[in-house]
PDB file of N, CA and C in Angstrom:
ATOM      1  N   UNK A   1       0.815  -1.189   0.000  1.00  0.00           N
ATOM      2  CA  UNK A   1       0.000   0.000   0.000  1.00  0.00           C
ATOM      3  C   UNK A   1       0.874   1.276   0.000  1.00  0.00           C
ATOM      4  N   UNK A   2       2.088   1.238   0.854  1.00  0.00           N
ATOM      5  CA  UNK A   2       3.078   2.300   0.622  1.00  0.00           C
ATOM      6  C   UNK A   2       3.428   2.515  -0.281  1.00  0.00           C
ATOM      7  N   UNK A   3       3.898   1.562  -1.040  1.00  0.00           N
ATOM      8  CA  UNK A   3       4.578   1.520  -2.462  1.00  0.00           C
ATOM      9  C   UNK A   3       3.526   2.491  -3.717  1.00  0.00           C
ATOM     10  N   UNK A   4       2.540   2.125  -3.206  1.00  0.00           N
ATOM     11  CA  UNK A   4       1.504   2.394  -4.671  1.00  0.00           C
ATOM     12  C   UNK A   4       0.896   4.638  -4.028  1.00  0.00           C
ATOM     13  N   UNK A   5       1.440   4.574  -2.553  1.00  0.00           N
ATOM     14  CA  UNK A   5       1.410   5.713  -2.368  1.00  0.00           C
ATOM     15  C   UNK A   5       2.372   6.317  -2.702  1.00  0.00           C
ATOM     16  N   UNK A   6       3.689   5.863  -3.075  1.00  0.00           N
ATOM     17  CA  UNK A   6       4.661   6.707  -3.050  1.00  0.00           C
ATOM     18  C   UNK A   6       4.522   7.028  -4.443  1.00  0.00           C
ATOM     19  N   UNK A   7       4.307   5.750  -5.798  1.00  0.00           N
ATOM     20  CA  UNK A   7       4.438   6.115  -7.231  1.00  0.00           C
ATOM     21  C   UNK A   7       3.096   6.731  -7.273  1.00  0.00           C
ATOM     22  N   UNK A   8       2.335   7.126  -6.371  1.00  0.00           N
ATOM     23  CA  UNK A   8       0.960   7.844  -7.007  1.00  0.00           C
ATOM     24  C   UNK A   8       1.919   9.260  -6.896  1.00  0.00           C
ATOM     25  N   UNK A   9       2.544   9.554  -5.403  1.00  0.00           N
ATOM     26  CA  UNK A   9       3.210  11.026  -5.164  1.00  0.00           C
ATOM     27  C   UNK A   9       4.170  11.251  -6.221  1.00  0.00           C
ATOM     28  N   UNK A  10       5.016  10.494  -6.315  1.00  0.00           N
ATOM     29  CA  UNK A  10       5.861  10.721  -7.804  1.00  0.00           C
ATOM     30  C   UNK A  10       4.960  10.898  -9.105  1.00  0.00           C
ATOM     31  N   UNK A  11       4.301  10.267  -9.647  1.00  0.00           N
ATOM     32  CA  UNK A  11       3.300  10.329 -10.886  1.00  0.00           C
ATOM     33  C   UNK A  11       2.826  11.943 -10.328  1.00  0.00           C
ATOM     34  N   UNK A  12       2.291  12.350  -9.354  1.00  0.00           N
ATOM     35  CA  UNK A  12       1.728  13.293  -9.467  1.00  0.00           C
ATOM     36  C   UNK A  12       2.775  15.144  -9.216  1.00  0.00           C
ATOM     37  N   UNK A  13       3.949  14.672  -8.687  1.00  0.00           N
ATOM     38  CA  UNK A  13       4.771  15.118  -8.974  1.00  0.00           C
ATOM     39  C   UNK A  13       5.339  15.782 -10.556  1.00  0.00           C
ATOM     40  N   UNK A  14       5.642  14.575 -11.030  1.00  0.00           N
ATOM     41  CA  UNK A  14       5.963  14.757 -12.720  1.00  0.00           C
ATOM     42  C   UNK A  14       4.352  15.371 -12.884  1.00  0.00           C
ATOM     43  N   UNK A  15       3.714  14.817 -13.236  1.00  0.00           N
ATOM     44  CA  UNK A  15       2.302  15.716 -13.760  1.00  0.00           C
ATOM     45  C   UNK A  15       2.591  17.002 -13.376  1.00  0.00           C
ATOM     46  N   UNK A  16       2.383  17.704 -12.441  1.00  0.00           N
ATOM     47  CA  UNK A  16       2.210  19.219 -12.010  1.00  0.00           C
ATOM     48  C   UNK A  16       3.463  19.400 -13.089  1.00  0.00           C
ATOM     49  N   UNK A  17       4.447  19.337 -13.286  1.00  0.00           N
ATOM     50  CA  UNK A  17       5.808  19.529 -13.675  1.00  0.00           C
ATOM     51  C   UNK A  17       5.663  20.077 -15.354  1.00  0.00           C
ATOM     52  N   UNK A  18       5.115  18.390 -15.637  1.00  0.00           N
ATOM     53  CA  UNK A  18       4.981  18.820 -17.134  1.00  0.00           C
ATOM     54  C   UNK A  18       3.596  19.513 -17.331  1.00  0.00           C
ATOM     55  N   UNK A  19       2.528  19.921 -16.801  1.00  0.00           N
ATOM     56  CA  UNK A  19       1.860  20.787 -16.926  1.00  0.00           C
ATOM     57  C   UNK A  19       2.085  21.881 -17.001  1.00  0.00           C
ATOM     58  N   UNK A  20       3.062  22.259 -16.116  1.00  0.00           N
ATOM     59  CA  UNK A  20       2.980  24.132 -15.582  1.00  0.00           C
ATOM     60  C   UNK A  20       4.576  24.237 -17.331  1.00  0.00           C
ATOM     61  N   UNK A  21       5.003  23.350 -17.324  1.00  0.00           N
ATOM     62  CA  UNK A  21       5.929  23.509 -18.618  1.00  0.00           C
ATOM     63  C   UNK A  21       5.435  23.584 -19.853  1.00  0.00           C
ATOM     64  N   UNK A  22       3.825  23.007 -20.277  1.00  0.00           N
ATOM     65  CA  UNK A  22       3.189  22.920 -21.111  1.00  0.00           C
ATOM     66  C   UNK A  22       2.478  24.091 -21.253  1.00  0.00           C
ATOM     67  N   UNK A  23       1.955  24.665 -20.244  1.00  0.00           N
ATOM     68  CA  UNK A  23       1.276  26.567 -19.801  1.00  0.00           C
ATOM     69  C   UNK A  23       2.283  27.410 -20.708  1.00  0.00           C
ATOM     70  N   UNK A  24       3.671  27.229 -19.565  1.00  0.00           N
ATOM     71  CA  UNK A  24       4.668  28.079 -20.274  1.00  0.00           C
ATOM     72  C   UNK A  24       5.211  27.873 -21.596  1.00  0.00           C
ATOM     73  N   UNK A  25       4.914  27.060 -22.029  1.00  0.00           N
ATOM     74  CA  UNK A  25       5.259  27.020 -23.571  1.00  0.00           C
ATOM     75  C   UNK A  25       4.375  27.386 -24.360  1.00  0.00           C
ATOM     76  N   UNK A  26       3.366  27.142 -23.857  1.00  0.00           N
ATOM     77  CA  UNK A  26       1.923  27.740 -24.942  1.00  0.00           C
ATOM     78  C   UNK A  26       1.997  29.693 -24.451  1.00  0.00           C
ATOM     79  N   UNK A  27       2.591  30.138 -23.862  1.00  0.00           N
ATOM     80  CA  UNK A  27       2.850  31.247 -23.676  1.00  0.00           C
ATOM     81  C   UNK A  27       3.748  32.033 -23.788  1.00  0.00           C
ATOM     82  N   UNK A  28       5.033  31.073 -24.115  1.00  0.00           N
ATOM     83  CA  UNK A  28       5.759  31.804 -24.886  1.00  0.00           C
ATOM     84  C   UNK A  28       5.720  31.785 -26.350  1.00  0.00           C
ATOM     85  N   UNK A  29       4.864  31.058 -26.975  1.00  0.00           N
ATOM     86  CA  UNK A  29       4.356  30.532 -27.788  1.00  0.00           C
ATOM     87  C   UNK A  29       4.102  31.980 -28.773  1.00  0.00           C
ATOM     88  N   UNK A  30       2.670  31.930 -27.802  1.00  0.00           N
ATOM     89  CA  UNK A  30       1.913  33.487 -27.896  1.00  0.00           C
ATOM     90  C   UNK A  30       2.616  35.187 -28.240  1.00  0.00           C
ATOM     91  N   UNK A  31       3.493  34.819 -27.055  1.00  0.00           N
ATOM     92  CA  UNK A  31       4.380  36.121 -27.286  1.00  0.00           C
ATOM     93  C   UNK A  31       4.974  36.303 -28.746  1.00  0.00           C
ATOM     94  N   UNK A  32       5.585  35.088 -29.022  1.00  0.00           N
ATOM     95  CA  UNK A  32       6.213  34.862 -29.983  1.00  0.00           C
ATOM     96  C   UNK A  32       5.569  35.286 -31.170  1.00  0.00           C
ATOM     97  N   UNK A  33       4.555  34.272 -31.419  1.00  0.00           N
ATOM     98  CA  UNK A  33       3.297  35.142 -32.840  1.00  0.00           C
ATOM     99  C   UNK A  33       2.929  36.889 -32.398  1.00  0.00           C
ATOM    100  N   UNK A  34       2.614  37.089 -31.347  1.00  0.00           N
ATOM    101  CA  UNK A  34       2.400  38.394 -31.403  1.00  0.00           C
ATOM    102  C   UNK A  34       3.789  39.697 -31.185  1.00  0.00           C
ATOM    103  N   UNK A  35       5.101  38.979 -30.948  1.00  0.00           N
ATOM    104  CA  UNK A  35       6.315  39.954 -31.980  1.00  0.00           C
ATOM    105  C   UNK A  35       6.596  39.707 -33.239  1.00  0.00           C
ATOM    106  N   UNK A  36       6.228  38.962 -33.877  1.00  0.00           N
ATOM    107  CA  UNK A  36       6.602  38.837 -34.949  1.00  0.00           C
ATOM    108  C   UNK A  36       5.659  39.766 -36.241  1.00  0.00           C
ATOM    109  N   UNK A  37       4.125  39.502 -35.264  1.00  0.00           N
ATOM    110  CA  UNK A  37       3.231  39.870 -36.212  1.00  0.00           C
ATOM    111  C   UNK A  37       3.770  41.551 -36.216  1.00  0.00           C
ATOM    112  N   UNK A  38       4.137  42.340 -34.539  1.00  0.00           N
ATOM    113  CA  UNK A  38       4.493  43.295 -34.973  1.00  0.00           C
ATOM    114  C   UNK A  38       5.452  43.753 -35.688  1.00  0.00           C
ATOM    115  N   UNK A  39       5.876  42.765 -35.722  1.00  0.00           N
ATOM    116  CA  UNK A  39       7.354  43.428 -36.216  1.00  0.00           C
ATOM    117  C   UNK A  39       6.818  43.701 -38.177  1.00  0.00           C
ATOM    118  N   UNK A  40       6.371  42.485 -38.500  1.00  0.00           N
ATOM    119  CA  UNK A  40       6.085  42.240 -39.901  1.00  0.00           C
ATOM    120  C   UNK A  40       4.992  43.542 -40.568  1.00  0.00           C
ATOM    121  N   UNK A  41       3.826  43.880 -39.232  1.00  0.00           N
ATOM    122  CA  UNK A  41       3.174  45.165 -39.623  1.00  0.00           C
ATOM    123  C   UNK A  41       3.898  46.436 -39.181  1.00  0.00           C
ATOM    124  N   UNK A  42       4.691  46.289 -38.712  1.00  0.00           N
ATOM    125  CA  UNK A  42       5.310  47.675 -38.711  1.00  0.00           C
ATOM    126  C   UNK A  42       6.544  47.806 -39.627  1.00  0.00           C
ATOM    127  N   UNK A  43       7.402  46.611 -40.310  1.00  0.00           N
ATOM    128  CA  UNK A  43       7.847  47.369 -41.486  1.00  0.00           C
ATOM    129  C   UNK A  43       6.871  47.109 -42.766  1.00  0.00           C
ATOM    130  N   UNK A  44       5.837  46.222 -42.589  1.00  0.00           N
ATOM    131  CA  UNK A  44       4.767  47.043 -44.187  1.00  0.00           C
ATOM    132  C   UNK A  44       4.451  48.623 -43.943  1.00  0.00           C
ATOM    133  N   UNK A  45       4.089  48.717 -42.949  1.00  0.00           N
ATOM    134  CA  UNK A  45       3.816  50.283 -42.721  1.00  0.00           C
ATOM    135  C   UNK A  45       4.306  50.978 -42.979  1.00  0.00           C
ATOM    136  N   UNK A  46       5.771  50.808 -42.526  1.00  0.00           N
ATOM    137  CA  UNK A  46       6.818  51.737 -43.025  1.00  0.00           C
ATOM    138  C   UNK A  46       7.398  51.739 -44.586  1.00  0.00           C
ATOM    139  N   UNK A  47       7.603  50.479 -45.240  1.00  0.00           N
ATOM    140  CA  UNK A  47       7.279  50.770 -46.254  1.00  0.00           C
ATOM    141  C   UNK A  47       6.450  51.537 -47.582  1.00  0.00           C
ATOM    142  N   UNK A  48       4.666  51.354 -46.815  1.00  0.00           N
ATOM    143  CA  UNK A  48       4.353  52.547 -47.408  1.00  0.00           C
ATOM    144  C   UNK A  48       4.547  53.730 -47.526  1.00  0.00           C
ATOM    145  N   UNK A  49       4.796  54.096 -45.527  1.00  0.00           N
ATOM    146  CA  UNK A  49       5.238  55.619 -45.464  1.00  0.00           C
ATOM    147  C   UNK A  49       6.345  56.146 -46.953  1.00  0.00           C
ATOM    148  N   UNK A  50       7.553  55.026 -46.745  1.00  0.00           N
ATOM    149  CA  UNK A  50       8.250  55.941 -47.670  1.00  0.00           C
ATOM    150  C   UNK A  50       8.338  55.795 -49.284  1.00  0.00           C
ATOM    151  N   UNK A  51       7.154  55.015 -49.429  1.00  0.00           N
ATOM    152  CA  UNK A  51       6.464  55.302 -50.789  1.00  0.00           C
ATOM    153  C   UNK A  51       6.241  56.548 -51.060  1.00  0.00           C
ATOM    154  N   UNK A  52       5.354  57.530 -50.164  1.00  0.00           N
ATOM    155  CA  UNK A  52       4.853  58.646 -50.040  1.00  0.00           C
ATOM    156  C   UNK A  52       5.939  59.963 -50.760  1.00  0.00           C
ATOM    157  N   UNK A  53       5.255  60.413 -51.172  1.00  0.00           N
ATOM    158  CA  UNK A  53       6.118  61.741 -51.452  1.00  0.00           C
ATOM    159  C   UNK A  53       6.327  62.614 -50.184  1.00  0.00           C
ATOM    160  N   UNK A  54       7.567  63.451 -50.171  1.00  0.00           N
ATOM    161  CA  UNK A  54       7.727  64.593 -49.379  1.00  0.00           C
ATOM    162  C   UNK A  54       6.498  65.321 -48.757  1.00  0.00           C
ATOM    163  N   UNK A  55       5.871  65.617 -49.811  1.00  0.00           N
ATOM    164  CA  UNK A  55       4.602  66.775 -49.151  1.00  0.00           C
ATOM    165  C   UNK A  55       3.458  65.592 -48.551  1.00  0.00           C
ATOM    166  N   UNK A  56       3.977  64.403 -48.735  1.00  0.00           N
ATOM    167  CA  UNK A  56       2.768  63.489 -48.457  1.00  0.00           C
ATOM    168  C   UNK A  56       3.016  63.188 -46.742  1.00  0.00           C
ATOM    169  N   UNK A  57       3.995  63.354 -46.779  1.00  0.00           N
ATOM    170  CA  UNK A  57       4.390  62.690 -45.068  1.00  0.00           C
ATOM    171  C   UNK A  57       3.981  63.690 -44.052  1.00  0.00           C
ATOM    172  N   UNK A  58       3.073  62.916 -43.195  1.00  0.00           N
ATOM    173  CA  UNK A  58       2.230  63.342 -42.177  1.00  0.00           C
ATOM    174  C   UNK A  58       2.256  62.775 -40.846  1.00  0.00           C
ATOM    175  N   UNK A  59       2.047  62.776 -39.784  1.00  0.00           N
ATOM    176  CA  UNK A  59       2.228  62.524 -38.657  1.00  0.00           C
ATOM    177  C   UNK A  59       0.787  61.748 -38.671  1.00  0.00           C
ATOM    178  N   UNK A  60       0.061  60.940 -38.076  1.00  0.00           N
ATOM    179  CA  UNK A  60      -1.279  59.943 -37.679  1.00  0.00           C
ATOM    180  C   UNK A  60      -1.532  59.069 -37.045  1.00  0.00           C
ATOM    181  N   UNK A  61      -2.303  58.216 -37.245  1.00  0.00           N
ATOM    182  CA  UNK A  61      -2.376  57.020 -36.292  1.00  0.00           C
ATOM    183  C   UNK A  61      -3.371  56.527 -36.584  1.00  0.00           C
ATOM    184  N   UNK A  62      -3.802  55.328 -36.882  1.00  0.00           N
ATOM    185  CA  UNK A  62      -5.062  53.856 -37.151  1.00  0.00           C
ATOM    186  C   UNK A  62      -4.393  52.726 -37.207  1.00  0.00           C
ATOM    187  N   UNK A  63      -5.298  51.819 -37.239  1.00  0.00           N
ATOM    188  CA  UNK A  63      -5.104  50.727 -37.350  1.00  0.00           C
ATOM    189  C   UNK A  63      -4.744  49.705 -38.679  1.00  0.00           C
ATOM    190  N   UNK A  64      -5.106  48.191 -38.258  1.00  0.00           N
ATOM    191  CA  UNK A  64      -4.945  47.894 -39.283  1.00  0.00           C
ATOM    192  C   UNK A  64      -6.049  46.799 -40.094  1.00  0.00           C
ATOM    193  N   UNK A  65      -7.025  47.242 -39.467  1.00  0.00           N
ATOM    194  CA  UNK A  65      -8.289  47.061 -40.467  1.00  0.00           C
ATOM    195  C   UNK A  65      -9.081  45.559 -39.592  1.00  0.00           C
ATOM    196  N   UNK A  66      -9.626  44.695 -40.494  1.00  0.00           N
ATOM    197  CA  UNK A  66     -10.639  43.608 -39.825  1.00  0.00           C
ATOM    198  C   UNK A  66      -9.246  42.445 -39.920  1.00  0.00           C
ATOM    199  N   UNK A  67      -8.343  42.540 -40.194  1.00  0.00           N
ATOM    200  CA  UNK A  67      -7.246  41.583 -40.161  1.00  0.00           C
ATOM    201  C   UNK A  67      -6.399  41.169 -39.002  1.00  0.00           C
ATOM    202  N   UNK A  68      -6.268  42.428 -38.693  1.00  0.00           N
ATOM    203  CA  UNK A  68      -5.293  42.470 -37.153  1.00  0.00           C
ATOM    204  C   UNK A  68      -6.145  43.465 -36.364  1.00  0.00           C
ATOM    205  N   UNK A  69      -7.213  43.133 -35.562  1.00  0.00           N
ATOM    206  CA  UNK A  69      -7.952  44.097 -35.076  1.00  0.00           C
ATOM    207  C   UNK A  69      -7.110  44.291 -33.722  1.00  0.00           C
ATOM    208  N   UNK A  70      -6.367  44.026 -33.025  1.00  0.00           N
ATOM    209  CA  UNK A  70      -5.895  44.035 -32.402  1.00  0.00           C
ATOM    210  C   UNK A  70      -4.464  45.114 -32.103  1.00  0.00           C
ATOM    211  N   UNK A  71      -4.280  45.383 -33.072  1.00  0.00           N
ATOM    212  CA  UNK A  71      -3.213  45.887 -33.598  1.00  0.00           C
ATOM    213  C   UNK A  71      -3.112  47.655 -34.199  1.00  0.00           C
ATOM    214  N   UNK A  72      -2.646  48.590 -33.752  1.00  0.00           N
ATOM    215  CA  UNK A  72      -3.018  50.112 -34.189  1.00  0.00           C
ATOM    216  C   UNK A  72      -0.780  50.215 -34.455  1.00  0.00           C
ATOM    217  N   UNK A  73      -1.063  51.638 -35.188  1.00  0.00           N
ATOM    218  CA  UNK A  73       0.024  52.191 -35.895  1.00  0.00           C
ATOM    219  C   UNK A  73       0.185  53.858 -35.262  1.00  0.00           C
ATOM    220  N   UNK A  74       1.143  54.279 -35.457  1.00  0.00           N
ATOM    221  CA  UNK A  74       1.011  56.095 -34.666  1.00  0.00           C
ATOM    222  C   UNK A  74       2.241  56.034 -35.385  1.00  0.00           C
ATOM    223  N   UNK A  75       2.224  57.158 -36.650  1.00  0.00           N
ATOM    224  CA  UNK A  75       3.768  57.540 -37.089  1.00  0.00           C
ATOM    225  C   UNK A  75       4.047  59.169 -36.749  1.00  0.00           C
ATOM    226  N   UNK A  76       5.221  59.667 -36.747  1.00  0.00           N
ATOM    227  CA  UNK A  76       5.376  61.340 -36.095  1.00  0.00           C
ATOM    228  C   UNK A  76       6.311  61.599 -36.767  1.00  0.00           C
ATOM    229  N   UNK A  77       6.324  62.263 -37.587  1.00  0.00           N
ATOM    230  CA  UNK A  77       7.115  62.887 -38.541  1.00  0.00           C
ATOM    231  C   UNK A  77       7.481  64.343 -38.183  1.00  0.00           C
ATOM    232  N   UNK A  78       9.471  64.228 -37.719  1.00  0.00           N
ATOM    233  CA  UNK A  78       9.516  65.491 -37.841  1.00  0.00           C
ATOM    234  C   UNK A  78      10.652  66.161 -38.433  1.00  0.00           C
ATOM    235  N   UNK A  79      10.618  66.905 -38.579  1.00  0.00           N
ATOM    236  CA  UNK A  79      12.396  67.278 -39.202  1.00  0.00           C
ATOM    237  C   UNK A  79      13.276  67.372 -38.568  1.00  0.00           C
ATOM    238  N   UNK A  80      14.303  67.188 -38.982  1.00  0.00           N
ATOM    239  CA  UNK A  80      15.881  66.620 -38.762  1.00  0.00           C
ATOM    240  C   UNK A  80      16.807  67.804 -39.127  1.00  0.00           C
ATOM    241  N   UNK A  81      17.666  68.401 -38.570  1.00  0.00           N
ATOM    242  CA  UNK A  81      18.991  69.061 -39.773  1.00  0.00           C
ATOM    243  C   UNK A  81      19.061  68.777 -40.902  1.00  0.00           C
ATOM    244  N   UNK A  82      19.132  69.489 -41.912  1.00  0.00           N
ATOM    245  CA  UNK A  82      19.721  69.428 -43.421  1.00  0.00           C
ATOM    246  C   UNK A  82      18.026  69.158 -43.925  1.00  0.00           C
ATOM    247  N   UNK A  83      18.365  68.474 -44.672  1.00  0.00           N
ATOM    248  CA  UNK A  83      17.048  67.637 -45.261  1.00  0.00           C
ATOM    249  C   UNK A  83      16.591  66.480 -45.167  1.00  0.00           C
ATOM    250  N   UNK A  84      16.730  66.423 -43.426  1.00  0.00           N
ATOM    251  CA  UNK A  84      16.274  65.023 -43.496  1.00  0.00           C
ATOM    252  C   UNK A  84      15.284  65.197 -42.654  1.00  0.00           C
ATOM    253  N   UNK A  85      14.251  63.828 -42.961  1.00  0.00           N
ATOM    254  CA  UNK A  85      13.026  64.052 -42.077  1.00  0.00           C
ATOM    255  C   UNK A  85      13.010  62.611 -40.988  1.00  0.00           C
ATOM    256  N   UNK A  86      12.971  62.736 -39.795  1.00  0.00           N
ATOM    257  CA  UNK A  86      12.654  61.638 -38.739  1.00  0.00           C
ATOM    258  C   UNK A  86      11.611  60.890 -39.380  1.00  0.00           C
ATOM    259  N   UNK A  87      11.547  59.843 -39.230  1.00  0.00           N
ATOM    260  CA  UNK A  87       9.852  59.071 -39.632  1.00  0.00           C
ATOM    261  C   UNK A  87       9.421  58.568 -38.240  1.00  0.00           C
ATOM    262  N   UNK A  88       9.327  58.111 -36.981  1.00  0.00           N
ATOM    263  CA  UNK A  88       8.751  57.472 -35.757  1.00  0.00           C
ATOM    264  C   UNK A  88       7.488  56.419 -36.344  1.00  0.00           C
ATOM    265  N   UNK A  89       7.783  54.897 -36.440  1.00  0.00           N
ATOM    266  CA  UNK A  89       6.580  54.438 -36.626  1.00  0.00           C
ATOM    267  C   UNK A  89       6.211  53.600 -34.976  1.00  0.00           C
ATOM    268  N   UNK A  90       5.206  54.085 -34.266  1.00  0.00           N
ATOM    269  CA  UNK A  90       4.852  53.081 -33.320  1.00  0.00           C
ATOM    270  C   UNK A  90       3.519  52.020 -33.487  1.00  0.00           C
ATOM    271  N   UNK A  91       3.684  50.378 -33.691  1.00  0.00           N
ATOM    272  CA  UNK A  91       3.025  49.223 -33.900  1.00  0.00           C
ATOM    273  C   UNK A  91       2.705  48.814 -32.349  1.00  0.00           C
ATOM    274  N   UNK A  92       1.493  48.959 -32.358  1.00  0.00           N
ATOM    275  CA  UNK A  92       1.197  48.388 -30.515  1.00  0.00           C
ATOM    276  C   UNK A  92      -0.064  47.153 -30.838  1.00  0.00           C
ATOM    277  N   UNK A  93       0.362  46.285 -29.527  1.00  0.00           N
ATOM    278  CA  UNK A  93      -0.671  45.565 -29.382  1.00  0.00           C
ATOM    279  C   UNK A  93      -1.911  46.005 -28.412  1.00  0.00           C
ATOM    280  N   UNK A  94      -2.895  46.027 -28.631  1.00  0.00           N
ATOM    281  CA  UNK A  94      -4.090  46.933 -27.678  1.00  0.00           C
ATOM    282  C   UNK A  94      -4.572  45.757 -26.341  1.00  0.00           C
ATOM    283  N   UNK A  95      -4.419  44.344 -26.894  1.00  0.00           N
ATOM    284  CA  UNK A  95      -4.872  43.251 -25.913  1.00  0.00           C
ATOM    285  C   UNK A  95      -3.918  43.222 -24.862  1.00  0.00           C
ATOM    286  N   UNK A  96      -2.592  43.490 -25.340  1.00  0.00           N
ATOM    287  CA  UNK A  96      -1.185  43.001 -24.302  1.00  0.00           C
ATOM    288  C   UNK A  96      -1.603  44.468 -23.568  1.00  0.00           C
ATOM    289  N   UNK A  97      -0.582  43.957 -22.073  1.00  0.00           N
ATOM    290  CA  UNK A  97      -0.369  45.209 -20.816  1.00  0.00           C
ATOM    291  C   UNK A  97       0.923  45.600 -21.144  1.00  0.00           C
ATOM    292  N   UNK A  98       1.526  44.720 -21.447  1.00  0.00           N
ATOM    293  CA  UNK A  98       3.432  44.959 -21.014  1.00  0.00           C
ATOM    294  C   UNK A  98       3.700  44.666 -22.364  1.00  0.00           C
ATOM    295  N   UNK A  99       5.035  44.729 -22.960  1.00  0.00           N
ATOM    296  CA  UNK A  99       6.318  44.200 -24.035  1.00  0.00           C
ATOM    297  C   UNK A  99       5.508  44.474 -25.066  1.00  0.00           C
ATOM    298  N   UNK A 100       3.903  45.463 -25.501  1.00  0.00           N
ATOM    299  CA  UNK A 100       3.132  45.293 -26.664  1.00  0.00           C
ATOM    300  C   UNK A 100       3.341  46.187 -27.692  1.00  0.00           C
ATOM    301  N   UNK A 101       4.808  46.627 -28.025  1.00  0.00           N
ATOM    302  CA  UNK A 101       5.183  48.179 -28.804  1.00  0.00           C
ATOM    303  C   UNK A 101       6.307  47.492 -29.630  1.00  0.00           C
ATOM    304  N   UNK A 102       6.292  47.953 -30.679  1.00  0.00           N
ATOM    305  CA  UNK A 102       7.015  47.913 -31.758  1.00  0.00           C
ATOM    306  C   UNK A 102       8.016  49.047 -32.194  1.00  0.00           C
ATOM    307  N   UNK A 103       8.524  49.635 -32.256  1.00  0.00           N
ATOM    308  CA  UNK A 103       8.866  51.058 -32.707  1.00  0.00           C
ATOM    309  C   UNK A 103       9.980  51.087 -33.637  1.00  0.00           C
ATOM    310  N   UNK A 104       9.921  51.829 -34.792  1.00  0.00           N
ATOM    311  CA  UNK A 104      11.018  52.017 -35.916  1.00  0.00           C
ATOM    312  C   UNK A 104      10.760  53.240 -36.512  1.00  0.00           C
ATOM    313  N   UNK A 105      12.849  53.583 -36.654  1.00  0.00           N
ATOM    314  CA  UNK A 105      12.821  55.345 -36.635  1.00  0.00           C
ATOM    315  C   UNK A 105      13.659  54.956 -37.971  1.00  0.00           C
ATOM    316  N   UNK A 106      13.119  55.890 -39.046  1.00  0.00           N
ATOM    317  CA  UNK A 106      13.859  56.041 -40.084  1.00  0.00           C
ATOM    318  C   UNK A 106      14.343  57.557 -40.436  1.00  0.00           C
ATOM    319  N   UNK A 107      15.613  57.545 -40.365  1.00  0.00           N
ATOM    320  CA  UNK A 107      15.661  59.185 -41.148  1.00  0.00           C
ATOM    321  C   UNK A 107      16.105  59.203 -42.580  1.00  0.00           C
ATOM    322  N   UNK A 108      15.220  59.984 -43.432  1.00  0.00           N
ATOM    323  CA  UNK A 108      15.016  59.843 -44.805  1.00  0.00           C
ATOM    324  C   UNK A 108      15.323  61.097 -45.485  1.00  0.00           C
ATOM    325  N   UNK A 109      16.606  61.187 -46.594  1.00  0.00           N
ATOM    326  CA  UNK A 109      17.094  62.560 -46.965  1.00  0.00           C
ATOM    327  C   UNK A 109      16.318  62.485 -48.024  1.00  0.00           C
ATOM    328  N   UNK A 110      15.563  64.049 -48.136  1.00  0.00           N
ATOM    329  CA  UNK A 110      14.762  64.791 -49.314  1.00  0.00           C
ATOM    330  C   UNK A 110      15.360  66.055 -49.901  1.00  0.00           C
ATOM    331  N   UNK A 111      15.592  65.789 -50.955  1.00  0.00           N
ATOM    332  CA  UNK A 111      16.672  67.442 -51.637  1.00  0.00           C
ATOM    333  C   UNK A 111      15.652  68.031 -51.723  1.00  0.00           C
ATOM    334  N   UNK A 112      16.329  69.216 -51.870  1.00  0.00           N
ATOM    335  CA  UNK A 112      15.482  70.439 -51.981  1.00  0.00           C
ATOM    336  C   UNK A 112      14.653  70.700 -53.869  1.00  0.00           C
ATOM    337  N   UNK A 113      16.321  69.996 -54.196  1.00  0.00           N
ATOM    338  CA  UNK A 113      15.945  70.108 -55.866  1.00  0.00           C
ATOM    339  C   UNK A 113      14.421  68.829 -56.258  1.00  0.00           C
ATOM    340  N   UNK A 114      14.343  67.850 -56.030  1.00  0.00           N
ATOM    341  CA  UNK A 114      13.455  67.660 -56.703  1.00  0.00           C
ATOM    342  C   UNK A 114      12.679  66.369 -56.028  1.00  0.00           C
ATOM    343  N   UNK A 115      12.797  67.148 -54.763  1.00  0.00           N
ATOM    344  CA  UNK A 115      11.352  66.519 -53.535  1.00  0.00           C
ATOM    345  C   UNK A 115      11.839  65.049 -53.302  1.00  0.00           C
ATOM    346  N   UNK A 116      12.927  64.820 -53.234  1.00  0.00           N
ATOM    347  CA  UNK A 116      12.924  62.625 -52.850  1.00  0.00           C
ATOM    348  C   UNK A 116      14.165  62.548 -52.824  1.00  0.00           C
TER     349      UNK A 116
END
């Protein structure tokens, strides 16, 4: 009867073990898809930005539609010395509390002669 108490305490030992390891993996899991996703929407974003022409670049903020509802954009555009312009893109997650920000700074030279 001891015997079959002790491998129940061991069996239930390992159980708790590989459970709480199975939690944490499905949670780092999570984290994982949700940096990546930011990372991947915040340089499409930025890519468009510098599609944009000179007079086009604006400071804003939305999202990113019924796809990533979860997910908003805030870029701040400001000028730099010479001719260059700061770009600030911030990618946040709205569900996360903590680690949910993305952020990428581009500075982008525009001549004077012929806007790009």
């Amino acid at each position: 009867m001891i015997e079959i108490m002790i491998a129940i305490a061991v069996l239930a030992i390992t159980l708790v073990t590989v459970f709480r390891s199975q939690s944490q993996s499905i949670s780092m899991q999570t984290r994982a898809r949700i940096m990546t996703s930011l990372s991947l929407l915040a340089n499409a974003k930025m890519a468009q930005i510098e599609a944009l022409s000179p007079e086009s670049l604006v400071s804003g903020k939305g999202d990113f539609g019924s796809d990533f509802p979860d997910y908003t954009w805030q870029v701040n555009i400001t000028d730099s010395p010479g001719s260059l312009k700061r770009i600030e893109l911030t990618v946040r997650n709205t569900r996360l509390t903590g680690d949910n920000v993305y952020r990428l700074v581009l500075y982008k030279f525009y001549s004077a002669v012929n806007g790009s």
